[in-house]
C-alpha atoms as a PDB file:
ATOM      1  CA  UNK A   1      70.881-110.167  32.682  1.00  0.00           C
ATOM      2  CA  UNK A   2      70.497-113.577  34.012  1.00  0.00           C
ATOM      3  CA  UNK A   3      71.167-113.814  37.576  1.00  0.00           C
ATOM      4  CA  UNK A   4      73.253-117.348  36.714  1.00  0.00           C
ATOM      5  CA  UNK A   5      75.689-114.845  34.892  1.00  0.00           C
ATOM      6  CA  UNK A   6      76.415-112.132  37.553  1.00  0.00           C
ATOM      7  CA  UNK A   7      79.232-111.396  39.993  1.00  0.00           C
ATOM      8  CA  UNK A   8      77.356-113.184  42.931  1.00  0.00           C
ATOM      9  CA  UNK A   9      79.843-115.533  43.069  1.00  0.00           C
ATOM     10  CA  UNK A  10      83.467-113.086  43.974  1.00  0.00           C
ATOM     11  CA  UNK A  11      83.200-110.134  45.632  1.00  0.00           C
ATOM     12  CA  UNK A  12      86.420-109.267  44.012  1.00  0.00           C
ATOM     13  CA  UNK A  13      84.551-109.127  40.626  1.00  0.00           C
ATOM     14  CA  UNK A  14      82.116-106.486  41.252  1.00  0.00           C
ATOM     15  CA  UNK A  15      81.087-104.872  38.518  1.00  0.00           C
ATOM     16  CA  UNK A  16      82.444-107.601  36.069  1.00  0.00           C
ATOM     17  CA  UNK A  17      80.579-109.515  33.708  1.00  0.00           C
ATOM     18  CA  UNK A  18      80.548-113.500  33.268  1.00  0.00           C
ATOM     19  CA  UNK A  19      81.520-114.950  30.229  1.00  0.00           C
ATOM     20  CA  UNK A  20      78.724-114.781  27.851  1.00  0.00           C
ATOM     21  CA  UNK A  21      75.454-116.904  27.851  1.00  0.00           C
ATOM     22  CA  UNK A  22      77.082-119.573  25.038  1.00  0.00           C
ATOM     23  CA  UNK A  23      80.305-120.097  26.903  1.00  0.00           C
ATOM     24  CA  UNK A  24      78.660-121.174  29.967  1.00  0.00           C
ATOM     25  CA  UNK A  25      75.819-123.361  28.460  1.00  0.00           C
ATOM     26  CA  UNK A  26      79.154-124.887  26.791  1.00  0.00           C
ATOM     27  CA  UNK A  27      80.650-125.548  30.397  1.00  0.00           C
ATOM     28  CA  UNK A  28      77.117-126.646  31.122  1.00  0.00           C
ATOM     29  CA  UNK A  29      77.169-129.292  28.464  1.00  0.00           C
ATOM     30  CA  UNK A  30      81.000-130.434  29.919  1.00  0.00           C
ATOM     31  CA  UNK A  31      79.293-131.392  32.791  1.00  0.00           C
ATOM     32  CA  UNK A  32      76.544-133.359  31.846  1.00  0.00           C
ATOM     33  CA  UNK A  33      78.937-135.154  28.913  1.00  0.00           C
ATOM     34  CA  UNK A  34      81.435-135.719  31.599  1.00  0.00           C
ATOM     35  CA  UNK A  35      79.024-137.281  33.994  1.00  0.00           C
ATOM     36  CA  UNK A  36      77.260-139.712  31.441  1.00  0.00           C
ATOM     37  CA  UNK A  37      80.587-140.799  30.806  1.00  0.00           C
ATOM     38  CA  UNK A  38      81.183-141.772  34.637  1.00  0.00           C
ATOM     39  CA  UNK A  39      84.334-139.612  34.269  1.00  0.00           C
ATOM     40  CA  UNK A  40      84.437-138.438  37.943  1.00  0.00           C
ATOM     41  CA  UNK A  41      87.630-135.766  37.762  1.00  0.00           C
ATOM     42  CA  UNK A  42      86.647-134.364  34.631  1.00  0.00           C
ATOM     43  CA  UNK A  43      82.927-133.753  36.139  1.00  0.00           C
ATOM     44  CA  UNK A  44      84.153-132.206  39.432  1.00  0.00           C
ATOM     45  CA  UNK A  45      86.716-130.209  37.781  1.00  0.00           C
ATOM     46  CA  UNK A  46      84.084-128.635  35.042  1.00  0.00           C
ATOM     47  CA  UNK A  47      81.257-128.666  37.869  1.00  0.00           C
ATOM     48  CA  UNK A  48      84.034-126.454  40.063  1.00  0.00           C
ATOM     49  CA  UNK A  49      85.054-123.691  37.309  1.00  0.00           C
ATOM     50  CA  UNK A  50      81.232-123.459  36.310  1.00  0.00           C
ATOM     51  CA  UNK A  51      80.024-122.817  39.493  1.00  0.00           C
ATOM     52  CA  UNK A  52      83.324-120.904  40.593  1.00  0.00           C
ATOM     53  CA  UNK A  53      84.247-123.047  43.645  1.00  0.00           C
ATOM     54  CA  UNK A  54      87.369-124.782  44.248  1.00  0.00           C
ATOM     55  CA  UNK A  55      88.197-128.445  42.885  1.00  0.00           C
ATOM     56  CA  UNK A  56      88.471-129.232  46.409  1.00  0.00           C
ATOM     57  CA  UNK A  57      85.209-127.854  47.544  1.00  0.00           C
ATOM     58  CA  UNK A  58      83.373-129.397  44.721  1.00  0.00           C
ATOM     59  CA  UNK A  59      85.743-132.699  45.500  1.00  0.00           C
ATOM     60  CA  UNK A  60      84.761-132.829  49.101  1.00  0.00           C
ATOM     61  CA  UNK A  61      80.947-132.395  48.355  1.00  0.00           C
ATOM     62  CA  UNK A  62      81.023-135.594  46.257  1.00  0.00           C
ATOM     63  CA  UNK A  63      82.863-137.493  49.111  1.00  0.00           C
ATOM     64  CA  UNK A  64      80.358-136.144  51.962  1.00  0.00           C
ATOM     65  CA  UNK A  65      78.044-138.907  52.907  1.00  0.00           C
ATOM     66  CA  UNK A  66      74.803-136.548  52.188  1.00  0.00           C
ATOM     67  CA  UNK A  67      74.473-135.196  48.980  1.00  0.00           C
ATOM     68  CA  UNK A  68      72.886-131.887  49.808  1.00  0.00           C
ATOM     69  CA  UNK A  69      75.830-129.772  48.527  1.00  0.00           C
ATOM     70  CA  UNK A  70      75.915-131.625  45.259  1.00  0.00           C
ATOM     71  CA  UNK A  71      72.449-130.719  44.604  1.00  0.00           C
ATOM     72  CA  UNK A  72      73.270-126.873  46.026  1.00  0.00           C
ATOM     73  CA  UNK A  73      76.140-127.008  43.527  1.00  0.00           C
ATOM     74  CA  UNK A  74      74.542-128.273  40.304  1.00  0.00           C
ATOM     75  CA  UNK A  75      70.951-126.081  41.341  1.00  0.00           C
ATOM     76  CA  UNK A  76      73.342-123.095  41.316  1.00  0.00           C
ATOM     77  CA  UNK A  77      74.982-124.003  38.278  1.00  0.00           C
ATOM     78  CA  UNK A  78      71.165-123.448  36.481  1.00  0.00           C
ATOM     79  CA  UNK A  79      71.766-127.863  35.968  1.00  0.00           C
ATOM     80  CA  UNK A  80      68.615-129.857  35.447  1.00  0.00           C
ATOM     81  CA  UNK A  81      67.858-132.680  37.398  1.00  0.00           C
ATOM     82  CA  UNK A  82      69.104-135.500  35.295  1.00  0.00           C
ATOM     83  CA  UNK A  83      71.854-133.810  35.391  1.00  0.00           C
ATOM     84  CA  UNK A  84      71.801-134.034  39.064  1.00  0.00           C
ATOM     85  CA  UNK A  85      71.185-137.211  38.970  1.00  0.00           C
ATOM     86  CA  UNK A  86      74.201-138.195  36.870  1.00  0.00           C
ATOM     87  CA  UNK A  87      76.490-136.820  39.053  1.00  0.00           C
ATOM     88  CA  UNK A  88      74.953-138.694  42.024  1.00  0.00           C
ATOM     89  CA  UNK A  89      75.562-141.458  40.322  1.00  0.00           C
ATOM     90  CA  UNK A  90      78.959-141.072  40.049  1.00  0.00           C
ATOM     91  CA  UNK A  91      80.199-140.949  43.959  1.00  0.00           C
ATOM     92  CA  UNK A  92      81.765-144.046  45.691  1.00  0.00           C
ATOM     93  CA  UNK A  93      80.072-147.284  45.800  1.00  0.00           C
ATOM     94  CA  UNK A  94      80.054-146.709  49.995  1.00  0.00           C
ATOM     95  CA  UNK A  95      77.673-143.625  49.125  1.00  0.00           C
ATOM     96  CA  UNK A  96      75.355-145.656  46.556  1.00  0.00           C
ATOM     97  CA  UNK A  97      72.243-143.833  46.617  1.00  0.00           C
ATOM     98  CA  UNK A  98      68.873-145.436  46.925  1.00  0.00           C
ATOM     99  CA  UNK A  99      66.249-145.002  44.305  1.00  0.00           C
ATOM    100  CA  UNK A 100      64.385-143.793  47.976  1.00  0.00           C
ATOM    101  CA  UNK A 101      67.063-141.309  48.329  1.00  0.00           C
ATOM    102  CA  UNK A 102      66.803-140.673  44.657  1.00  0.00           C
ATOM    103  CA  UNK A 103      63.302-139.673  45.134  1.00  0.00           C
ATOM    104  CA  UNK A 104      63.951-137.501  48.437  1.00  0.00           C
ATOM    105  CA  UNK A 105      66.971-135.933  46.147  1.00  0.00           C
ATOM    106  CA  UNK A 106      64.583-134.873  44.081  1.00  0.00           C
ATOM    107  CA  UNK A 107      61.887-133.342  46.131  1.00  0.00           C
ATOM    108  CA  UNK A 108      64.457-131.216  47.284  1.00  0.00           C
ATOM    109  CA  UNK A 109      66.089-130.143  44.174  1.00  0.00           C
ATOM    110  CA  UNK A 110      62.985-129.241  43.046  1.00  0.00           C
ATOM    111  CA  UNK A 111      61.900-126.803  46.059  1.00  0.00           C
ATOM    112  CA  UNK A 112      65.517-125.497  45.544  1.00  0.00           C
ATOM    113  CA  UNK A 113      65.240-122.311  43.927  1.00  0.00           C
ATOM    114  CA  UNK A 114      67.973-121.263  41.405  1.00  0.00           C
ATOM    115  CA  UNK A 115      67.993-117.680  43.433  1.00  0.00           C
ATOM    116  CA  UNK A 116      68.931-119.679  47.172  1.00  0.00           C
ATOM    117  CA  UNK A 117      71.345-122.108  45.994  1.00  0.00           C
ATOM    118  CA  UNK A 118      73.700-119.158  44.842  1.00  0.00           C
ATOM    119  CA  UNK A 119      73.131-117.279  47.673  1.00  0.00           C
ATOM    120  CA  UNK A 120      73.766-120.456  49.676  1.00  0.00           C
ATOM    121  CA  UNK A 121      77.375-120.740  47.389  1.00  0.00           C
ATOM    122  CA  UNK A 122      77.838-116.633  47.972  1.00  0.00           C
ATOM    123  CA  UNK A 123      77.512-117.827  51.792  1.00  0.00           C
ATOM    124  CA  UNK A 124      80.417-120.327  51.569  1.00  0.00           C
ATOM    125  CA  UNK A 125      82.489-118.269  49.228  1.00  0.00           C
ATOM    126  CA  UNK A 126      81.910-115.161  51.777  1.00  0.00           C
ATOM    127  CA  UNK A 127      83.503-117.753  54.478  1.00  0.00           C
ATOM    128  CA  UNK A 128      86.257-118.827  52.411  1.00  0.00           C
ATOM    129  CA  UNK A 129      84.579-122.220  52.223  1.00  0.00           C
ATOM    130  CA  UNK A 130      84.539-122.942  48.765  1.00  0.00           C
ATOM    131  CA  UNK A 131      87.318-120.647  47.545  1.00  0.00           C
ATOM    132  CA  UNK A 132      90.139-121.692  45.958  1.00  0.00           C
ATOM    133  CA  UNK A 133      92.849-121.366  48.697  1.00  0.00           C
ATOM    134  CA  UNK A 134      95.959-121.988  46.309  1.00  0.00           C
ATOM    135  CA  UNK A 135      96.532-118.738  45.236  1.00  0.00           C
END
């Protein structure tokens, strides 16, 4: 099976298997349709449940003035880069991004591996970073 569709996420779901391949290329697509639209909730929201990290966590990375977690986020996700690079667009006109940033986004998506960015989200959830704390 596809490491993007395994337990790495919840330690609490060991053993358990993700929804199946066509559900989460269907969260997938919410995504990048909610980010072409400019539709910033709607993105964060989908971009949380898909990546299984709180609203807030996925609220705050948006809001952080560098955009590393965004990228770790969406890499983890198994995202493209456009569709990286629609969600960058979407953050606050005070944290416009430069088509030099742009670029340096990219170089490090790209040397990103799909394999470190969920161990990088396994991290945070391990810490109770990115989990959701309401429940």
């Amino acid at each position: 099976m596809d490491a993007a569709f395994t337990d790495a996420y919840d330690p609490k779901l060991a053993g358990a298997i993700f929804p199946i391949r066509a559900v989460v290329e269907a969260m997938n697509a919410d995504v990048v349709e909610f980010a072409a639209a400019r539709k910033f909730e709607e993105t964060t929201v989908a971009r949380a449940r898909l990546c299984n990290v709180s609203v807030g966590a996925a609220e705050r990375a948006m809001m952080q003035e560098r955009p590393e977690m965004i990228l770790i986020i969406v890499k983890a996700a198994g995202l493209a880069w456009g569709d990286a690079k629609a969600i960058l667009g979407l953050r606050s006109r005070t944290l416009a991004i430069t088509p030099f940033d742009i670029e340096r986004c990219l170089a490090s998506f790209e040397r990103l591996s799909l394999a470190t960015a969920q161990r990088i989200i396994q991290f945070y959830w391990n810490w109770g970073d990115l989990a959701d704390k309401s429940s």
